[in-house]
PDB file of N, CA and C in Angstrom:
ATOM      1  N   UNK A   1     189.504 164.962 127.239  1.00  0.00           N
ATOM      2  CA  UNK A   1     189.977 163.689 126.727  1.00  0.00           C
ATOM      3  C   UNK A   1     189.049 163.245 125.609  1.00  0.00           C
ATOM      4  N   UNK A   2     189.742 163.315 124.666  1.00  0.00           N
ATOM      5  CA  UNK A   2     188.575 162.907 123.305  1.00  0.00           C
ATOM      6  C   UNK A   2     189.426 160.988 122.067  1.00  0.00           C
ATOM      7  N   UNK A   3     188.237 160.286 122.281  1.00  0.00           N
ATOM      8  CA  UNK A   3     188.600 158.700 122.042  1.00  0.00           C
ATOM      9  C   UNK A   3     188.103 158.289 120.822  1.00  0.00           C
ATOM     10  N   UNK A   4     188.076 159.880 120.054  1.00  0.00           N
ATOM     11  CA  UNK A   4     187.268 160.045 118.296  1.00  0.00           C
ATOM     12  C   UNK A   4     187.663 158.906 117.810  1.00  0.00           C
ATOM     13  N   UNK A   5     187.487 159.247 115.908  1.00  0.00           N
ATOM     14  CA  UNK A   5     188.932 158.374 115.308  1.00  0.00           C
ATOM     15  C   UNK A   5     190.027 159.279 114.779  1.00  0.00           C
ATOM     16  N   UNK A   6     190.145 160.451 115.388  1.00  0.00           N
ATOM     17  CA  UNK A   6     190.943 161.029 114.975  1.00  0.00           C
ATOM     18  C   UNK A   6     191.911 160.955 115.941  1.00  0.00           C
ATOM     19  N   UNK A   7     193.486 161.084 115.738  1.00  0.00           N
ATOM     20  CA  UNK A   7     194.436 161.206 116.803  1.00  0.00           C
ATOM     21  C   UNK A   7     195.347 162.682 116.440  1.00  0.00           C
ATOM     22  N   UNK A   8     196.139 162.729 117.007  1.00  0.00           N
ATOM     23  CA  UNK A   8     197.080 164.011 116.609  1.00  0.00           C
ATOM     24  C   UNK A   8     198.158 164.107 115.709  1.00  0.00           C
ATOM     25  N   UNK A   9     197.585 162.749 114.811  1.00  0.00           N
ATOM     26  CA  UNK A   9     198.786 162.537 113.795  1.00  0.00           C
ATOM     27  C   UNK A   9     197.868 162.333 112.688  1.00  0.00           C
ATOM     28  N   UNK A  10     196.508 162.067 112.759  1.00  0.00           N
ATOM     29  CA  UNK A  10     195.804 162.274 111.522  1.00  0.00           C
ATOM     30  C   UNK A  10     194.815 160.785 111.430  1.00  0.00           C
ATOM     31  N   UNK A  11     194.515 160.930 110.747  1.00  0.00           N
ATOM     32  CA  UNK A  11     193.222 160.203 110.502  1.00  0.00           C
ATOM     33  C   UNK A  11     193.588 158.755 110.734  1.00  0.00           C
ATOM     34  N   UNK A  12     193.340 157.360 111.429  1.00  0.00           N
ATOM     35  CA  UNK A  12     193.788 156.342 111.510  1.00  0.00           C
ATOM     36  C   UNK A  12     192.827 155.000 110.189  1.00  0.00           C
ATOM     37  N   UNK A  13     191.255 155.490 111.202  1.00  0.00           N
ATOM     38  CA  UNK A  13     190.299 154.169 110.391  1.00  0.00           C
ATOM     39  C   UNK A  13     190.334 154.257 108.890  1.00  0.00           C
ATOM     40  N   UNK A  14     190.492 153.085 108.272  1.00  0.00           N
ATOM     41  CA  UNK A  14     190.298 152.508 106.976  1.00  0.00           C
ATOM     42  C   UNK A  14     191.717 151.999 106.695  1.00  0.00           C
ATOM     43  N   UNK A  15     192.928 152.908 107.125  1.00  0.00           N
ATOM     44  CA  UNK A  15     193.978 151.952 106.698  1.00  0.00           C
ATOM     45  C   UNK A  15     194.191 150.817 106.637  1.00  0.00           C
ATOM     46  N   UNK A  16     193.982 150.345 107.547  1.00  0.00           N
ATOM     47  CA  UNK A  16     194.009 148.278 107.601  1.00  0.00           C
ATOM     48  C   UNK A  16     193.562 147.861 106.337  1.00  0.00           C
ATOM     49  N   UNK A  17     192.239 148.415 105.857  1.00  0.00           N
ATOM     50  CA  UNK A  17     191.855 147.785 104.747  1.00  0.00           C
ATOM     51  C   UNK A  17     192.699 148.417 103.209  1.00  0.00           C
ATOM     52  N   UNK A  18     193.329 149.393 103.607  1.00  0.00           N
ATOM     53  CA  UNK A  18     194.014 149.916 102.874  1.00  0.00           C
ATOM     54  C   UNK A  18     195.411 149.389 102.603  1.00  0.00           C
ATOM     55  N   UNK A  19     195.696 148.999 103.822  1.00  0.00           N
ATOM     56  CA  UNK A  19     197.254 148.066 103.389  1.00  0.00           C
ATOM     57  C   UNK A  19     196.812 146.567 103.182  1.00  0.00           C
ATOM     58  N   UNK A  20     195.867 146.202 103.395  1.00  0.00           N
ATOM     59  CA  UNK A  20     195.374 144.924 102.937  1.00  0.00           C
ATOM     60  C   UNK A  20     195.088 144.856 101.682  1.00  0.00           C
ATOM     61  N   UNK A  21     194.655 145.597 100.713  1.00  0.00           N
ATOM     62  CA  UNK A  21     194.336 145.882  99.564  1.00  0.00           C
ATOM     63  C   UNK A  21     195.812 146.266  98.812  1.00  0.00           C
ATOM     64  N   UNK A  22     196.641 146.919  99.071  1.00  0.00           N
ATOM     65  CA  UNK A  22     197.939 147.040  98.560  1.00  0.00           C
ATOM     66  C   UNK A  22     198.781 146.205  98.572  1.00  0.00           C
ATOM     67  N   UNK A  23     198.788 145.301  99.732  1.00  0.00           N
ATOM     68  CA  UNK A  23     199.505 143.738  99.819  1.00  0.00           C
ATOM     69  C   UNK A  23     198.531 142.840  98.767  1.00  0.00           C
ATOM     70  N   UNK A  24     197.687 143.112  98.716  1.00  0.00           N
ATOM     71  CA  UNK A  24     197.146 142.022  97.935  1.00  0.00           C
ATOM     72  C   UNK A  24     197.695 141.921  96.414  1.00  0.00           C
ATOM     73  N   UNK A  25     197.574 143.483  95.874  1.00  0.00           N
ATOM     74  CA  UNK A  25     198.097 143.897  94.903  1.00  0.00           C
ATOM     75  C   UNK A  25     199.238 143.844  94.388  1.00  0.00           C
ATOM     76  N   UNK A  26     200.219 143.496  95.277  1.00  0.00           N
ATOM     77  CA  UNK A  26     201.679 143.225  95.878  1.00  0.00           C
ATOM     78  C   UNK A  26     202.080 142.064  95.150  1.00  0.00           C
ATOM     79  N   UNK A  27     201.131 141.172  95.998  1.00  0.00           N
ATOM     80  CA  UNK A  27     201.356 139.525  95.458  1.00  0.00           C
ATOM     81  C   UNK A  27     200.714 139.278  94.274  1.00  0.00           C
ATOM     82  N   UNK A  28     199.493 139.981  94.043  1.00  0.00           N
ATOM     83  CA  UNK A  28     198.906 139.739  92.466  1.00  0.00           C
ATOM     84  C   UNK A  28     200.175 140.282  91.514  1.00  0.00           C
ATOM     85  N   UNK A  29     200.406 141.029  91.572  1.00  0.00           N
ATOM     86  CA  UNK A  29     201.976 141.520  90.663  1.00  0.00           C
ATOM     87  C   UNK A  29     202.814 140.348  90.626  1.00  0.00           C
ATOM     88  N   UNK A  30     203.480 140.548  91.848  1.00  0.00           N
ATOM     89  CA  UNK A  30     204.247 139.196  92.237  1.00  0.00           C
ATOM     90  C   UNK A  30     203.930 137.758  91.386  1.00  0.00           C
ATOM     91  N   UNK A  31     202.847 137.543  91.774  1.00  0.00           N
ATOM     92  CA  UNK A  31     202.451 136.113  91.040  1.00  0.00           C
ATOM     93  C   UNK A  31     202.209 135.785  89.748  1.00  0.00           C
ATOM     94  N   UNK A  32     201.893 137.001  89.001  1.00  0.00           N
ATOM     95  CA  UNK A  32     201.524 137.348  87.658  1.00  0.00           C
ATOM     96  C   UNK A  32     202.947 137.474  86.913  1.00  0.00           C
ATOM     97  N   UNK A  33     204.432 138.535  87.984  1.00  0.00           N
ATOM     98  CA  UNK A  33     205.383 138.315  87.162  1.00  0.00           C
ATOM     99  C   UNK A  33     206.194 137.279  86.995  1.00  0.00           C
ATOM    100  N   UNK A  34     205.666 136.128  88.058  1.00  0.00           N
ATOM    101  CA  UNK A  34     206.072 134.365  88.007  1.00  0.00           C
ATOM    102  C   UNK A  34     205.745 133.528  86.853  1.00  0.00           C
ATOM    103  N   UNK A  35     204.324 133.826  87.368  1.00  0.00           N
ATOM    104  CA  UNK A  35     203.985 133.128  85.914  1.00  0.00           C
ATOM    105  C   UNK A  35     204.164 133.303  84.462  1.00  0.00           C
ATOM    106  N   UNK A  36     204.235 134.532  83.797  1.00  0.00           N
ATOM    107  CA  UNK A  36     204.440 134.618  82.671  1.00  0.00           C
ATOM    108  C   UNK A  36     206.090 135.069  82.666  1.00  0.00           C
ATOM    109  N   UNK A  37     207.220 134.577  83.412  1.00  0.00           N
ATOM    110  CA  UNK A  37     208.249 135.157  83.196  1.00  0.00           C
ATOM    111  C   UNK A  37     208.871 134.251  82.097  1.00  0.00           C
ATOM    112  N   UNK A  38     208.293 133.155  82.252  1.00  0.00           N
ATOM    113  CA  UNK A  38     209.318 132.431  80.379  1.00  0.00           C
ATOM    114  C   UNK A  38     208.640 132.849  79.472  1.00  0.00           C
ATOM    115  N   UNK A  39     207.361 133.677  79.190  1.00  0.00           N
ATOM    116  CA  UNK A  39     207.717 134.382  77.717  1.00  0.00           C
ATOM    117  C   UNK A  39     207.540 135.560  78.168  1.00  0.00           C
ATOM    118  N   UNK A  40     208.154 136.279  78.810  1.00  0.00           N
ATOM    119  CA  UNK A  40     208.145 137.346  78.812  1.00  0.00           C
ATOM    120  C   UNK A  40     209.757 138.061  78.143  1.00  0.00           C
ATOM    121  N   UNK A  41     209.902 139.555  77.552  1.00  0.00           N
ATOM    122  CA  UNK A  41     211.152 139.964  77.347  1.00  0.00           C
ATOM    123  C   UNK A  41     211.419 140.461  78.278  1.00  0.00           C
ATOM    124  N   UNK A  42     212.988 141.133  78.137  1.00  0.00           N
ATOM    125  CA  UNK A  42     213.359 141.793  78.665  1.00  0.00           C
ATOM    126  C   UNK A  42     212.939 143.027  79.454  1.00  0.00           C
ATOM    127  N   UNK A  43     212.258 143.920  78.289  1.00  0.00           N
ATOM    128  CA  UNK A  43     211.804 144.625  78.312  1.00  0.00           C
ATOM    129  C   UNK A  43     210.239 144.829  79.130  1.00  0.00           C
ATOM    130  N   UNK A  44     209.866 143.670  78.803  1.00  0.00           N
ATOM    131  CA  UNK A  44     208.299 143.231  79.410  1.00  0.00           C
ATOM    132  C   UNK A  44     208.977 142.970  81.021  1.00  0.00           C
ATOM    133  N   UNK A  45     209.666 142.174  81.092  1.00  0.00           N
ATOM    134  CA  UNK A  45     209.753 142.120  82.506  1.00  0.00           C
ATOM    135  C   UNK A  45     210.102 143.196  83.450  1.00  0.00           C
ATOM    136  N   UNK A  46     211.169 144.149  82.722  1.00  0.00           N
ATOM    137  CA  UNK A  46     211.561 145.304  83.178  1.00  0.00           C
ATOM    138  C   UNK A  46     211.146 146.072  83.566  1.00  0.00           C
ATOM    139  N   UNK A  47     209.340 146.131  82.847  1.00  0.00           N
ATOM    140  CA  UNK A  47     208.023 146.762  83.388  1.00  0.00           C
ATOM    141  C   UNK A  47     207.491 146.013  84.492  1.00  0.00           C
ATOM    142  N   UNK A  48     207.391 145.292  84.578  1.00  0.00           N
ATOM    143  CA  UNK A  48     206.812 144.097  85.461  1.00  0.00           C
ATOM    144  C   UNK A  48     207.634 144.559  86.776  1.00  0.00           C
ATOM    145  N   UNK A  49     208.837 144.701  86.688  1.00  0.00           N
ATOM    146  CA  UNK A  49     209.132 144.615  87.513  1.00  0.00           C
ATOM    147  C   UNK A  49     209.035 146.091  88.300  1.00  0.00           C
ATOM    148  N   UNK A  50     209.361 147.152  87.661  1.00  0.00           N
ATOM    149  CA  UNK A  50     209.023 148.550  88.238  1.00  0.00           C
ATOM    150  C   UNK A  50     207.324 148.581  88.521  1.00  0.00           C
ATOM    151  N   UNK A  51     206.904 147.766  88.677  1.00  0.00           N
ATOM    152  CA  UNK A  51     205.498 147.945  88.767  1.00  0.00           C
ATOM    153  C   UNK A  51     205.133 147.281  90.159  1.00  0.00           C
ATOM    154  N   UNK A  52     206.250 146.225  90.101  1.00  0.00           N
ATOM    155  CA  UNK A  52     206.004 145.513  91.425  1.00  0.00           C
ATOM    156  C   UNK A  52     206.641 146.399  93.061  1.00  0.00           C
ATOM    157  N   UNK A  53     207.810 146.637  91.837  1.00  0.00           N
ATOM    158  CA  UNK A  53     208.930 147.665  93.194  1.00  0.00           C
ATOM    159  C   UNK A  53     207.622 148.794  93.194  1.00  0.00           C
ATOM    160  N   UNK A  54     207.051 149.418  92.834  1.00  0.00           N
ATOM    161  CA  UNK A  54     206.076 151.082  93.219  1.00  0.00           C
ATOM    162  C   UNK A  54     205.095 150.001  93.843  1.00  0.00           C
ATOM    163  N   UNK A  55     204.344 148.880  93.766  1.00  0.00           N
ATOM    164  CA  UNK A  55     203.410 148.961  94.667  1.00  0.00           C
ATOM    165  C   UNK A  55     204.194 148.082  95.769  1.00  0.00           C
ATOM    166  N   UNK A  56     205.094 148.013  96.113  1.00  0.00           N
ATOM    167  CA  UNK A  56     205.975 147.629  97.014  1.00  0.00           C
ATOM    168  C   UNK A  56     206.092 148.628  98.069  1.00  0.00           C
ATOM    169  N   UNK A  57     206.640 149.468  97.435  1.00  0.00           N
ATOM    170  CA  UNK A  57     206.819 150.702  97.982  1.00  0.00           C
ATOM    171  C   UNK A  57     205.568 151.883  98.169  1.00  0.00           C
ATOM    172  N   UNK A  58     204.295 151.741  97.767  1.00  0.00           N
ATOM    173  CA  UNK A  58     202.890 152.239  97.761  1.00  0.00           C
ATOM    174  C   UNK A  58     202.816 151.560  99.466  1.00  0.00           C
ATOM    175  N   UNK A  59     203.034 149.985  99.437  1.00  0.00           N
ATOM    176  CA  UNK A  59     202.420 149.588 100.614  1.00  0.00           C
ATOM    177  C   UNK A  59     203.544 149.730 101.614  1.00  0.00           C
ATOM    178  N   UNK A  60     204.840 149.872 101.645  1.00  0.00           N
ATOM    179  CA  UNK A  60     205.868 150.467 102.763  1.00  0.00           C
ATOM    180  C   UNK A  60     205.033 151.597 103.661  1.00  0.00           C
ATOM    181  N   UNK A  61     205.197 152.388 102.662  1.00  0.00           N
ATOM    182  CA  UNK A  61     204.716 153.796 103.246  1.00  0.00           C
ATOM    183  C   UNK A  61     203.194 154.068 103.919  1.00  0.00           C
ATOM    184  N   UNK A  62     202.079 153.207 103.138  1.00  0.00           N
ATOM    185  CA  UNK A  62     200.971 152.895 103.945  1.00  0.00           C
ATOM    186  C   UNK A  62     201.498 152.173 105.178  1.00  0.00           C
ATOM    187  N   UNK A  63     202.414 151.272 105.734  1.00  0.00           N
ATOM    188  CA  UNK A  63     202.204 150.519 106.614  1.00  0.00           C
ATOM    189  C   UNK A  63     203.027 151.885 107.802  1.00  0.00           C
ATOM    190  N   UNK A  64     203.846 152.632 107.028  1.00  0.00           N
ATOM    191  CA  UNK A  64     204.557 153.988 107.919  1.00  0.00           C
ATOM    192  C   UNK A  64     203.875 154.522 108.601  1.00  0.00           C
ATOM    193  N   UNK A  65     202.497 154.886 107.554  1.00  0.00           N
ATOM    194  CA  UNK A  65     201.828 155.746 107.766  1.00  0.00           C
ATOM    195  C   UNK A  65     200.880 155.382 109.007  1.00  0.00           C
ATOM    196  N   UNK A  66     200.291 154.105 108.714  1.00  0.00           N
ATOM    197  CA  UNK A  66     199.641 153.413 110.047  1.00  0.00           C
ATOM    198  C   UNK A  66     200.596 152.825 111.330  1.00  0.00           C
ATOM    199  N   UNK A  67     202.071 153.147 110.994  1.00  0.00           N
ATOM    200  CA  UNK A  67     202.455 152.701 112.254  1.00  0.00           C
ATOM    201  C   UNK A  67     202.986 154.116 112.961  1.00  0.00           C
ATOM    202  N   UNK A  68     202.278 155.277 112.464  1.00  0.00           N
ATOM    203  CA  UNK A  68     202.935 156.751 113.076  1.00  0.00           C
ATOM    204  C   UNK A  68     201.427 156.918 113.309  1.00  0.00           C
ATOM    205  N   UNK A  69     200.208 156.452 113.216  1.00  0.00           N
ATOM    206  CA  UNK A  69     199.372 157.025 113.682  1.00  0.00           C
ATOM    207  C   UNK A  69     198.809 156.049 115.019  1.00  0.00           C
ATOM    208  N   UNK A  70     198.993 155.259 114.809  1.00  0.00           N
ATOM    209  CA  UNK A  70     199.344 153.950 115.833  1.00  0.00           C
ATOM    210  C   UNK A  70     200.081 154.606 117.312  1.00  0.00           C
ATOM    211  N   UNK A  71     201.101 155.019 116.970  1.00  0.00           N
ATOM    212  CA  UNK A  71     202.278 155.851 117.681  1.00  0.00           C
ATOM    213  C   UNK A  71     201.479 157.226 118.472  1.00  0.00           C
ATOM    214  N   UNK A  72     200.953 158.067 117.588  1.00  0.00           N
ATOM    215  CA  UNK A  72     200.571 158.764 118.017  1.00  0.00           C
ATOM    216  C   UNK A  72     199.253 158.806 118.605  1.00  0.00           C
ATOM    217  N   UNK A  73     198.486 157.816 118.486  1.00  0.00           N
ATOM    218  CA  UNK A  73     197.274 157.869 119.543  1.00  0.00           C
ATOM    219  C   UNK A  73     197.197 157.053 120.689  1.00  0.00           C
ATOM    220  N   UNK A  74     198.702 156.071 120.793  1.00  0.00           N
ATOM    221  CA  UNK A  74     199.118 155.824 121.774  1.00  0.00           C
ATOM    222  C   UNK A  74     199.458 156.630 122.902  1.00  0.00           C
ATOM    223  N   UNK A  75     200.614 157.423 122.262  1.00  0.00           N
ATOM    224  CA  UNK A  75     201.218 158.713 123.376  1.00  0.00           C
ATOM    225  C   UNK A  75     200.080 159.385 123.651  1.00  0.00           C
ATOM    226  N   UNK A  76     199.014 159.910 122.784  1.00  0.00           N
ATOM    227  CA  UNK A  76     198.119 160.728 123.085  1.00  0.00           C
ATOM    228  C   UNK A  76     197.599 159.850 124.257  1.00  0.00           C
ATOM    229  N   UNK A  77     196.985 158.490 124.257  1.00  0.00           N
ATOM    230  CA  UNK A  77     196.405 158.290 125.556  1.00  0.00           C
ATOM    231  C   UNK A  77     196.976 157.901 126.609  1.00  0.00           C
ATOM    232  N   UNK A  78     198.364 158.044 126.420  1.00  0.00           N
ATOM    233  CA  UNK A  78     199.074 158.025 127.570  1.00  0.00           C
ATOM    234  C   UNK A  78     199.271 159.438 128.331  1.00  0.00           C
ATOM    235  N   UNK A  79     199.340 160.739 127.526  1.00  0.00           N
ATOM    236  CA  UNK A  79     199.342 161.188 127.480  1.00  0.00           C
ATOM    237  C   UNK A  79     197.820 161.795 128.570  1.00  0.00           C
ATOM    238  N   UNK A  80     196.935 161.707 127.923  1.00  0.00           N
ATOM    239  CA  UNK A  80     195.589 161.887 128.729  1.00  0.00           C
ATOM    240  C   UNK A  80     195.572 161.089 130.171  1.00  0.00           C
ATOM    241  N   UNK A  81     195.799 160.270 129.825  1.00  0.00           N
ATOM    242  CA  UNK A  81     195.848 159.463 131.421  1.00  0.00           C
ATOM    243  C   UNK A  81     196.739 159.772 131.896  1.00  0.00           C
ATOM    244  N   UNK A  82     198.034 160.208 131.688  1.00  0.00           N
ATOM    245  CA  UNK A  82     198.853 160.704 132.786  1.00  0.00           C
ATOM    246  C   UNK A  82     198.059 162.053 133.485  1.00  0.00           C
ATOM    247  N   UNK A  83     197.152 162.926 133.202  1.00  0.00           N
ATOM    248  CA  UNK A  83     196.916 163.891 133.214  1.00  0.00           C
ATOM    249  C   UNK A  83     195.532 163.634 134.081  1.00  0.00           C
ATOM    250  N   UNK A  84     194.828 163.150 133.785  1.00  0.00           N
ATOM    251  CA  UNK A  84     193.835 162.084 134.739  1.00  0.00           C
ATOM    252  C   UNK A  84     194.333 161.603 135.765  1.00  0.00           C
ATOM    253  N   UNK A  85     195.426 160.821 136.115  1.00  0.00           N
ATOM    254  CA  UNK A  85     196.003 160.440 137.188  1.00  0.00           C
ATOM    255  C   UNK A  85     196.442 161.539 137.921  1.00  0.00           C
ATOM    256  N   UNK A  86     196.844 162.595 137.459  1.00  0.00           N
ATOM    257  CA  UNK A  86     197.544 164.150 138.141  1.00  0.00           C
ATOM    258  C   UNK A  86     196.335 164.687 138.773  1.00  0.00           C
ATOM    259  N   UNK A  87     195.017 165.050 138.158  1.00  0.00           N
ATOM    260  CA  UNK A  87     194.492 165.261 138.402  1.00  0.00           C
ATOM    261  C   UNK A  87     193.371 164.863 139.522  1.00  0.00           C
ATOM    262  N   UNK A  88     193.635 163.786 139.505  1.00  0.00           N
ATOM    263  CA  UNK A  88     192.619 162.595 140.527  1.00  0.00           C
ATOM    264  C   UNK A  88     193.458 161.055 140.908  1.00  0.00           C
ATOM    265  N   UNK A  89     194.130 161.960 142.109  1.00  0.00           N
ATOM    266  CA  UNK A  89     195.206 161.145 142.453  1.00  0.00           C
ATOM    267  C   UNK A  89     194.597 160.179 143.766  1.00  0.00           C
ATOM    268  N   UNK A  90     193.651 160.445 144.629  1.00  0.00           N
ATOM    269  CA  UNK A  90     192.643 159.891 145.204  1.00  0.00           C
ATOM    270  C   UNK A  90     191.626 158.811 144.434  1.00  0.00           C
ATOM    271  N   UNK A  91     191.060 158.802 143.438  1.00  0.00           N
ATOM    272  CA  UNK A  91     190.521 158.115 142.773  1.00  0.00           C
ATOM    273  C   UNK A  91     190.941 156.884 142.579  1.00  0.00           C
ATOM    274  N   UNK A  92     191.943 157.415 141.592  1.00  0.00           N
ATOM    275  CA  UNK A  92     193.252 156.270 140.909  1.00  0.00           C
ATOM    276  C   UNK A  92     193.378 155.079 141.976  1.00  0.00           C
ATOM    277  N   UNK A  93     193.777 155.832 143.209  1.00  0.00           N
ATOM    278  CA  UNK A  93     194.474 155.270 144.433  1.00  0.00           C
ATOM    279  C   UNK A  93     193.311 153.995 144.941  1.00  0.00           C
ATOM    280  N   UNK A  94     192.343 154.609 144.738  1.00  0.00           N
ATOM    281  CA  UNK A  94     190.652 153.979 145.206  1.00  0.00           C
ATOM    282  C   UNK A  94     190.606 152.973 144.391  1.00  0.00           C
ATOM    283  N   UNK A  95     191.310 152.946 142.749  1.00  0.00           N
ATOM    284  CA  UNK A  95     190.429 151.835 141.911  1.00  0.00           C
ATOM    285  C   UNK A  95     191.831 150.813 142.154  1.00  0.00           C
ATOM    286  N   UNK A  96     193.112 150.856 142.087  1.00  0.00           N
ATOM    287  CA  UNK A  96     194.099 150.846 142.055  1.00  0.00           C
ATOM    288  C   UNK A  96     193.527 149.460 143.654  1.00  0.00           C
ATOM    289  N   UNK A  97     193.633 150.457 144.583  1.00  0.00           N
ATOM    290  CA  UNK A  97     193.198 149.598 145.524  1.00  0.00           C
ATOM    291  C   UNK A  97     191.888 148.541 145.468  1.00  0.00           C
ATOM    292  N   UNK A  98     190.731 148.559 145.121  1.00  0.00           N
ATOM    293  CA  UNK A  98     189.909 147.863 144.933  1.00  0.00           C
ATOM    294  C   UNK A  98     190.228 146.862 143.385  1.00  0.00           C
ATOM    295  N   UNK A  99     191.120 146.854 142.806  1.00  0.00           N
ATOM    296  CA  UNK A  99     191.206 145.775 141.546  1.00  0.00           C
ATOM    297  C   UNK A  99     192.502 145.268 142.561  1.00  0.00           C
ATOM    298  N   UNK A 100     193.179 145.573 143.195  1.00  0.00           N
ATOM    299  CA  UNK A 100     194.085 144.694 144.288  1.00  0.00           C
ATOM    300  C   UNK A 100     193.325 143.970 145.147  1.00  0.00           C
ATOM    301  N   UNK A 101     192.046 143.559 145.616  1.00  0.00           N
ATOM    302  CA  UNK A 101     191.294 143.320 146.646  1.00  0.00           C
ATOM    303  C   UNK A 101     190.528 142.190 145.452  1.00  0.00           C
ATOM    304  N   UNK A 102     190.058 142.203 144.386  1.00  0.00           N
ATOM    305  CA  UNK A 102     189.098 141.830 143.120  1.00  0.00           C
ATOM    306  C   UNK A 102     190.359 140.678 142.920  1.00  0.00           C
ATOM    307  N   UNK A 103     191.978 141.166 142.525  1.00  0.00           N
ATOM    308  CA  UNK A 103     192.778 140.480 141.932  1.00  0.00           C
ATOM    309  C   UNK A 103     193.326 139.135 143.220  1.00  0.00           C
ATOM    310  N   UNK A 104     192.995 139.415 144.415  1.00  0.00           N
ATOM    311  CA  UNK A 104     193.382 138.789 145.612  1.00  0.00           C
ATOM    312  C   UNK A 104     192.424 137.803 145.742  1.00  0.00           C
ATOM    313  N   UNK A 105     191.134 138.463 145.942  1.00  0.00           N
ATOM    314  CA  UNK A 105     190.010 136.833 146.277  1.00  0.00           C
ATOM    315  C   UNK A 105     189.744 136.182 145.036  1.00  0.00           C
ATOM    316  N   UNK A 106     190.434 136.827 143.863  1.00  0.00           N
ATOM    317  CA  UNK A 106     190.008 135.471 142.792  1.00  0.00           C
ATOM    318  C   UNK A 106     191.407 134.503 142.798  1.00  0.00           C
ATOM    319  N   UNK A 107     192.440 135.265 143.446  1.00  0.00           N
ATOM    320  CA  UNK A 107     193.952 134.482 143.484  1.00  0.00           C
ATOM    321  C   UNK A 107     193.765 133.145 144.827  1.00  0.00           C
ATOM    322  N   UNK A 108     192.917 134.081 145.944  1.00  0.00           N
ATOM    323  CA  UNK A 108     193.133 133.384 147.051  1.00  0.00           C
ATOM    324  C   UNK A 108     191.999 131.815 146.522  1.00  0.00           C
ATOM    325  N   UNK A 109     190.904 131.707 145.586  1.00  0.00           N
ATOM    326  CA  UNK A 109     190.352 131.000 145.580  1.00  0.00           C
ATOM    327  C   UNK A 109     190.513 129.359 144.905  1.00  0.00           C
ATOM    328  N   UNK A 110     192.054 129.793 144.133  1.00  0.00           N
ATOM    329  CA  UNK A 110     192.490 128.745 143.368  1.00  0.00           C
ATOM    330  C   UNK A 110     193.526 128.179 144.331  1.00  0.00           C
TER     331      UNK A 110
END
C-alpha cells in the first residue's frame, strides 16, 4: 500500500495551483475584454475573444485532468483497503468493534 503523491493515473500535487492560475488568467482576459470593448474592432475583439475561449478551454481540461486523478487515487485507496480488510478480517472486526464502544460512551454521556 503506497500513500506517495503519485496515484495510478499520474501525478496529482501542484494542480490546484495550476487551475488557480489558469482561472485567474480566465478572468484577467475576461475583464480586460470588458473593459476595452468600446474601442475595440472587430477584428481586435475577435482576437480577444479566441484568446479567452483557449484559456477557457486550457483550464476545462486542467480541471479534467485533476478530477481523473482525484478519481483515481480514490479507487486506488479503496481499492487497497478493500484488500486490507480481506486480508485482516479479525483486526478490522477488533477496531470496528472498539470505535462502536468509543462512539457509545461519548453518545451515552450527552
Amino acid at each position: 500500500m503506497t500513500n506517495g503523491i503519485f496515484s495510478p493515473q499520474g501525478k496529482f500535487d501542484g494542480s490546484k495551483e495550476a487551475i488557480v492560475k489558469d482561472l485567474k488568467n480566465v478572468v484577467a482576459d475576461a475583464d480586460a475584454m470588458i473593459s476595452n470593448v468600446a474601442q475595440t474592432t472587430a477584428d481586435e475583439f475577435a482576437q480577444a475573444r479566441s484568446r479567452l475561449e483557449a484559456s477557457l478551454s486550457h483550464a476545462k481540461s486542467r480541471f479534467v485532468e485533476a478530477g481523473t486523478a482525484v478519481s483515481g487515487r480514490a479507487r486506488f485507496a479503496a481499492d487497497q483497503t478493500d484488500v486490507f480488510v480481506r486480508e485482516n478480517p479479525w483486526k478490522m472486526l477488533g477496531i470496528a468493534a472498539a470505535a462502536g464502544v468509543i462512539i457509545g460512551a461519548i453518545l451515552s454521556r450527552r
